[in-house]
N, C-alpha and C. Protein backbone atom coordinates (compact mmCIF):
# COMPACT_ATOMS: atom_id res chain seq x y z
N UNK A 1 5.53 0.90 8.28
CA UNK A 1 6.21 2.02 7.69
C UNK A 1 6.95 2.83 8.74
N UNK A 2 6.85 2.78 9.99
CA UNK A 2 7.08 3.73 11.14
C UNK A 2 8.96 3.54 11.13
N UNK A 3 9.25 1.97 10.95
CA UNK A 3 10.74 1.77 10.79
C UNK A 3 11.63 2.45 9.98
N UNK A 4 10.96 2.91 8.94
CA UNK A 4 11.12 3.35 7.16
C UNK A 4 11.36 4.68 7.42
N UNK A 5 11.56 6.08 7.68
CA UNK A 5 11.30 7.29 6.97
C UNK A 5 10.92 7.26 5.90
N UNK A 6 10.24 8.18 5.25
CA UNK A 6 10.03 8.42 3.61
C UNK A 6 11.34 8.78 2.94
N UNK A 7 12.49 9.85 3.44
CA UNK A 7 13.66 9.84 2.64
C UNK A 7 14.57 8.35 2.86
N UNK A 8 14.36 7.67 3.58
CA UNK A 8 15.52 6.64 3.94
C UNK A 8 14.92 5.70 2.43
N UNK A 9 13.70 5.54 2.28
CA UNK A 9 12.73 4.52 1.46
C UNK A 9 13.32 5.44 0.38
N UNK A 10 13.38 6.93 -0.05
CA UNK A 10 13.60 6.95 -1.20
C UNK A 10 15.34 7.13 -1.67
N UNK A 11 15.86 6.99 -0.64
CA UNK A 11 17.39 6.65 -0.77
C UNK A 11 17.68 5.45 -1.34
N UNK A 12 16.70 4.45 -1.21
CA UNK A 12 17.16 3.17 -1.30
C UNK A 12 16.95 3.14 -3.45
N UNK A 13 16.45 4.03 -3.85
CA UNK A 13 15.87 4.17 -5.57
C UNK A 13 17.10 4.02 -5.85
N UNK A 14 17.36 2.44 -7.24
CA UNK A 14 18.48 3.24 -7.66
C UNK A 14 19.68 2.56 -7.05
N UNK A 15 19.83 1.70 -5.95
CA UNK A 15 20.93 1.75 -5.15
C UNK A 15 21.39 -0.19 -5.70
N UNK A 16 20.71 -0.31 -6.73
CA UNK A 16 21.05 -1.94 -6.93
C UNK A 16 22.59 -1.91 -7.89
N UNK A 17 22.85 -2.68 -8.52
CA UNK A 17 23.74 -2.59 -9.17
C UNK A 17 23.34 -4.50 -10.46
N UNK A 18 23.94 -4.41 -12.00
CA UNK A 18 23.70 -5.39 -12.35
C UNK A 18 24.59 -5.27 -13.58
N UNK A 19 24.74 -6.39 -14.20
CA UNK A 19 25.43 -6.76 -15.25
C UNK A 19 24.62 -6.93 -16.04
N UNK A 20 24.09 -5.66 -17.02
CA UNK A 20 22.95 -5.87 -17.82
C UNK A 20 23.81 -6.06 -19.87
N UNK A 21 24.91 -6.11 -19.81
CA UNK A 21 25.81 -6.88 -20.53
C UNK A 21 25.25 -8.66 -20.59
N UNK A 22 25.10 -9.18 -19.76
CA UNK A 22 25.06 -10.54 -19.55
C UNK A 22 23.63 -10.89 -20.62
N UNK A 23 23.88 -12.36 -20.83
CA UNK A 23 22.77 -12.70 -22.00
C UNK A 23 21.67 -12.66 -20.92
N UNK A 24 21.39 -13.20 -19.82
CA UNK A 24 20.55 -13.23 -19.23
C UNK A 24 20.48 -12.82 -17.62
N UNK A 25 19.71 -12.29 -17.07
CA UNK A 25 19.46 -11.42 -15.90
C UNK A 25 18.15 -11.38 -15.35
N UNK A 26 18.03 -11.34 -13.91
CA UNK A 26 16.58 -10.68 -13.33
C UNK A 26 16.84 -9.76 -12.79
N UNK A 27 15.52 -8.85 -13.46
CA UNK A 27 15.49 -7.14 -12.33
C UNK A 27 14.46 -7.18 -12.00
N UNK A 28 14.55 -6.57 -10.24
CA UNK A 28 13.64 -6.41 -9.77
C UNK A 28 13.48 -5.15 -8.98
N UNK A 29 11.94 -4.56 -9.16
CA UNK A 29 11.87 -3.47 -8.56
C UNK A 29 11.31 -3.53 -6.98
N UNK A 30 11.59 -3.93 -5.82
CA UNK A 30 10.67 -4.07 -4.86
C UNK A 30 9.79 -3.00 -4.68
N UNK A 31 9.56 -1.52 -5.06
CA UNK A 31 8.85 -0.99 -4.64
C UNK A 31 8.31 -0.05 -6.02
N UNK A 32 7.84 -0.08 -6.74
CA UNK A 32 7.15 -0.02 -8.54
C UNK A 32 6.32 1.17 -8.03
N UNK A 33 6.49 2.63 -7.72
CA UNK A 33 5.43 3.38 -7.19
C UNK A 33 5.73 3.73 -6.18
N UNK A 34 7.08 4.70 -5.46
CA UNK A 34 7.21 4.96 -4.00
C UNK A 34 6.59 5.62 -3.89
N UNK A 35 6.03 6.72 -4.00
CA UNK A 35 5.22 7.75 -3.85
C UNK A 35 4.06 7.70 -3.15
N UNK A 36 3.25 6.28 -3.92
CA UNK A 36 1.98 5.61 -3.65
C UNK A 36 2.81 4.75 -2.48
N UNK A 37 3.83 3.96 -2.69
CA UNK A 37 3.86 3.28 -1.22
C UNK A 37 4.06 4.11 -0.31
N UNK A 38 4.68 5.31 -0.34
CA UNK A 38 4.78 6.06 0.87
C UNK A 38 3.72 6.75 1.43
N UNK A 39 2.41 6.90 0.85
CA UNK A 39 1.08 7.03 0.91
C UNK A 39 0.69 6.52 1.48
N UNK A 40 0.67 4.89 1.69
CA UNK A 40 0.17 3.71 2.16
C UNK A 40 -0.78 3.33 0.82
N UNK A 41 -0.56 3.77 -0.61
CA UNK A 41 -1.95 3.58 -1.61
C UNK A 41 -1.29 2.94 -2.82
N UNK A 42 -1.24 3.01 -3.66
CA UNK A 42 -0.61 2.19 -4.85
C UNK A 42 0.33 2.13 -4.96
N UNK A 43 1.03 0.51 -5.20
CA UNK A 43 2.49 0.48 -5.59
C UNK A 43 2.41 -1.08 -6.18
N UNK A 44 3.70 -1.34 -6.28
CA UNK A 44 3.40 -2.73 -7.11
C UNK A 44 4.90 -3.11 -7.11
N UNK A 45 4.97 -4.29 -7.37
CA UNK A 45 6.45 -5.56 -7.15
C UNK A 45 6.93 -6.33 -8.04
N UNK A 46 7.53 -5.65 -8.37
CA UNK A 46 7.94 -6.16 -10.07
C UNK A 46 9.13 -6.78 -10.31
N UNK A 47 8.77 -8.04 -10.75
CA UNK A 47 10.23 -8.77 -11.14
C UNK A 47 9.91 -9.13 -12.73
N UNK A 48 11.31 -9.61 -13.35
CA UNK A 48 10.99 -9.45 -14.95
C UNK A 48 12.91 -10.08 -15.09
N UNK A 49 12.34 -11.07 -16.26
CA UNK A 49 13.30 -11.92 -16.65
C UNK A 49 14.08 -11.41 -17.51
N UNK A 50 14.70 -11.16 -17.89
CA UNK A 50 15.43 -10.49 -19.46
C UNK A 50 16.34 -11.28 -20.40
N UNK A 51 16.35 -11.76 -20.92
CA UNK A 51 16.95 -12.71 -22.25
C UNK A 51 17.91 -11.82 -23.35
N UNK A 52 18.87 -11.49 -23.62
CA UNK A 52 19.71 -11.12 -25.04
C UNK A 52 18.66 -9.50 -24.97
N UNK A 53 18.56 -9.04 -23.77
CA UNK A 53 18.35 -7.27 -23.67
C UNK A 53 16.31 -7.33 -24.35
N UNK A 54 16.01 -8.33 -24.06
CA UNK A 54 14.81 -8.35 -24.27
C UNK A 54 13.90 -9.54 -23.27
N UNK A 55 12.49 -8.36 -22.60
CA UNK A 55 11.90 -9.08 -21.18
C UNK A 55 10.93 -10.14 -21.97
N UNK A 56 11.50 -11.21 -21.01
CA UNK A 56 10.10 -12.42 -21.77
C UNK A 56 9.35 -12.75 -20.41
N UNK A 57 9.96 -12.62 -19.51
CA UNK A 57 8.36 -13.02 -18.37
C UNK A 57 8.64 -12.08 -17.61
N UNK A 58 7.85 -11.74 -16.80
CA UNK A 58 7.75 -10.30 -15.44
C UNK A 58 6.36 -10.82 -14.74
N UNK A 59 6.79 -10.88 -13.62
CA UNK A 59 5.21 -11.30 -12.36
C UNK A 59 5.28 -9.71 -12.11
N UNK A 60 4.14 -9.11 -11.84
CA UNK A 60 3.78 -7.79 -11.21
C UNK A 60 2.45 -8.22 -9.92
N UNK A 61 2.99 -7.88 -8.92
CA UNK A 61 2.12 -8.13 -7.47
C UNK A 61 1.39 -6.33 -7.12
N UNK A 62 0.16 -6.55 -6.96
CA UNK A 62 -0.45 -5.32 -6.60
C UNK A 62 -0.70 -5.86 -5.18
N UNK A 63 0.05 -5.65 -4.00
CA UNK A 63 -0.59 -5.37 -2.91
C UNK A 63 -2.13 -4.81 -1.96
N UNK A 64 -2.09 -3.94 -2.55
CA UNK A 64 -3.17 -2.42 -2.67
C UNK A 64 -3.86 -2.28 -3.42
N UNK A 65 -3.97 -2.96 -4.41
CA UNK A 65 -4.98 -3.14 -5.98
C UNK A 65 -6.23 -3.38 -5.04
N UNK A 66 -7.49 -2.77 -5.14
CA UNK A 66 -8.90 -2.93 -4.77
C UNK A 66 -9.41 -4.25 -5.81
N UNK A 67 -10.26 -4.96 -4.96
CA UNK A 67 -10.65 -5.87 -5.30
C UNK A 67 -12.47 -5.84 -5.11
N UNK A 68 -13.71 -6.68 -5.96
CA UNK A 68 -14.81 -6.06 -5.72
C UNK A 68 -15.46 -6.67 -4.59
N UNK A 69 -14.43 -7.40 -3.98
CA UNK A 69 -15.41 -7.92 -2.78
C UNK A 69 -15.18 -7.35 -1.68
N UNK A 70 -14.19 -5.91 -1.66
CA UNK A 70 -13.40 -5.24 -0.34
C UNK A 70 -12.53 -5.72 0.18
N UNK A 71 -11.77 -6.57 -0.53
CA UNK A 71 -10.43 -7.10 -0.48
C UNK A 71 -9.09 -6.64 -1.16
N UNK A 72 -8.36 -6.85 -1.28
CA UNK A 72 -6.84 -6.27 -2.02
C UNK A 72 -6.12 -7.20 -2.24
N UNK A 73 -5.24 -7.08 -3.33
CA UNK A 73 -4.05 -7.48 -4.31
C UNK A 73 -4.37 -8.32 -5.11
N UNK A 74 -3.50 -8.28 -5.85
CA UNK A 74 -3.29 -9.03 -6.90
C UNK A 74 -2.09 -9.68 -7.70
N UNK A 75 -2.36 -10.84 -8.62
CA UNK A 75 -1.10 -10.83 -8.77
C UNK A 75 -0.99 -11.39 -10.70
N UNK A 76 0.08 -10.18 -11.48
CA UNK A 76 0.05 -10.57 -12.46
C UNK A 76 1.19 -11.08 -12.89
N UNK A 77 0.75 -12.22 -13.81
CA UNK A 77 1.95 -13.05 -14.70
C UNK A 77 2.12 -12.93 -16.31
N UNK A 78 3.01 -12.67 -17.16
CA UNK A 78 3.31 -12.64 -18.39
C UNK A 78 4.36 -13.13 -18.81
N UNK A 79 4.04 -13.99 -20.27
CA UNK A 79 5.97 -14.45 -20.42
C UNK A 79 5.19 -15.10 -21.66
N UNK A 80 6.79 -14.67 -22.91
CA UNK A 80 6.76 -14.61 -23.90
C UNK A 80 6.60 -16.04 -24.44
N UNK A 81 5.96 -16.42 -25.47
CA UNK A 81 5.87 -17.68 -25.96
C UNK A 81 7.09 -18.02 -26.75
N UNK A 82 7.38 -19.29 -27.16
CA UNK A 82 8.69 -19.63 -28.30
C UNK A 82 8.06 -18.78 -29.41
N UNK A 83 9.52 -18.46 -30.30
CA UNK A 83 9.17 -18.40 -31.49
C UNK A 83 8.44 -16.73 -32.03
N UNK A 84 8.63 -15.93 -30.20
CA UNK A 84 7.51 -15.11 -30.51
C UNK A 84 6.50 -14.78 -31.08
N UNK A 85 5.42 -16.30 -30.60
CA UNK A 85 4.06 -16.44 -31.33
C UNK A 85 2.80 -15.46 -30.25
N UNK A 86 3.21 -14.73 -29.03
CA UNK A 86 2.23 -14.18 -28.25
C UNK A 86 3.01 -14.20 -27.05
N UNK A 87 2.00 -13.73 -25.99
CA UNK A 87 2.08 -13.74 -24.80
C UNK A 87 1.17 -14.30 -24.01
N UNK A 88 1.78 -15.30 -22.76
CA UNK A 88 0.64 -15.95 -21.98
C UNK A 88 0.49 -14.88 -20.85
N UNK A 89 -0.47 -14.44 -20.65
CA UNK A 89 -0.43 -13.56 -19.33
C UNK A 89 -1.70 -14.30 -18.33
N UNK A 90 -1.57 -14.30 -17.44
CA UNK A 90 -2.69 -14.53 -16.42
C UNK A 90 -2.71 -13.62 -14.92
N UNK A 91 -3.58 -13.81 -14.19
CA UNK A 91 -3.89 -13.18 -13.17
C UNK A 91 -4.66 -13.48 -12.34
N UNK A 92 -3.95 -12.98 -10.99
CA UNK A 92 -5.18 -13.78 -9.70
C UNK A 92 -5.71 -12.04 -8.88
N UNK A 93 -6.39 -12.34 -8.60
CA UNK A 93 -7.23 -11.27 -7.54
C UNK A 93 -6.81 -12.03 -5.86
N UNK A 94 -6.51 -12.08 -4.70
CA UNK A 94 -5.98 -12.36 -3.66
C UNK A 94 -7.29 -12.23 -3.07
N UNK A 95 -8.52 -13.01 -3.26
CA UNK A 95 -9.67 -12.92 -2.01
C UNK A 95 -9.41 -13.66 -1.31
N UNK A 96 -10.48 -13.75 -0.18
CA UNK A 96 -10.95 -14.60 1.17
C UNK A 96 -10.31 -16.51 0.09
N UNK A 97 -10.91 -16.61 -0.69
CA UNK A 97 -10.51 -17.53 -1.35
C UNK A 97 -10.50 -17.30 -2.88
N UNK A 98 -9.29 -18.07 -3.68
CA UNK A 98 -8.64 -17.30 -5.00
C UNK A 98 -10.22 -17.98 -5.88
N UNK A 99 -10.81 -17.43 -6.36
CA UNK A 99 -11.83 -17.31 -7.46
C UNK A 99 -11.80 -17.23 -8.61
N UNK A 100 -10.97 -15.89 -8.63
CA UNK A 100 -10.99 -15.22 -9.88
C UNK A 100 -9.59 -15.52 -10.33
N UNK A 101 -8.77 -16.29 -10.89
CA UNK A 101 -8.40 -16.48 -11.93
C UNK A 101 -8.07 -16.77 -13.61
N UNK A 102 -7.22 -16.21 -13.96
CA UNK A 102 -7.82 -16.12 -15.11
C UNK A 102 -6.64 -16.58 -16.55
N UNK A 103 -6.34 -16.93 -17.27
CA UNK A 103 -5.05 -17.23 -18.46
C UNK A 103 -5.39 -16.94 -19.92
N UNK A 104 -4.72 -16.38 -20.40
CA UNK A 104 -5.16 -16.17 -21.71
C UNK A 104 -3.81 -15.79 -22.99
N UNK A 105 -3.60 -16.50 -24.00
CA UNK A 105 -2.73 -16.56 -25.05
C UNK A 105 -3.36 -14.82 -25.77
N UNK A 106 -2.26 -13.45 -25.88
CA UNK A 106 -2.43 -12.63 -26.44
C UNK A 106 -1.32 -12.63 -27.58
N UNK A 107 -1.80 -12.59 -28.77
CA UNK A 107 -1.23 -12.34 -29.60
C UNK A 107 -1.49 -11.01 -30.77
C-alpha cells in the first residue's frame, strides 16, 4: 500500500469507461470496498458477465475474508443456468490446502 496514497486509490473510482449499450460486456470492479481496502480489512474483486443488460455469472474473490483455520480468502462463483431454471453458485475458502469446497443448484 506504501506505493498507493489513499486519495490516488480513490481517484482511480469511477475512472473506467464501457459500452454498456453492447449485447454483451464484462465489468469489473478491482477494488469492491475501498474504504476496507484502504484499512488493510475488507474488500473484494469483482468481475461479472452481463448478457442483453442482465448479469449471468460474476466470480467475487475475498482476499481478507477470515477463514476458521486462521487463514484468509476466498473465492466466490455464480452464473445463471439456461432457460433461467436457477443459479449454480459455488465457493472455495483459500487454506493451507483447498478443503472446503462447495457447489450447489439455487433455485
Amino acid at each position: 500500500m506504501a506505493d498507493f496514497p489513499p486519495d490516488e486509490v480513490l481517484d482511480w473510482i469511477g475512472a473506467g469507461a464501457a459500452d454498456v449499450t453492447a449485447d454483451e460486456y464484462w465489468t469489473l470492479d478491482p477494488i469492491d470496498g475501498t474504504k476496507g481496502f484502504l484499512r488493510g480489512d475488507q474488500y473484494a474483486v469483482a468481475l461479472d458477465l452481463v448478457e442483453a443488460g442482465e448479469v449471468v455469472a460474476g466470480v467475487l474473490g475475498g482476499p481478507n475474508l477470515p477463514n476458521d483455520d486462521g487463514s484468509a480468502g476466498a473465492l466466490f462463483v455464480g452464473a445463471r443456468l439456461a432457460n433461467n431454471r436457477g443459479v449454480v453458485a459455488s465457493s472455495v475458502a483459500f487454506h493451507a490446502e483447498v478443503r472446503d469446497a462447495m457447489a450447489r443448484v439455487l433455485t
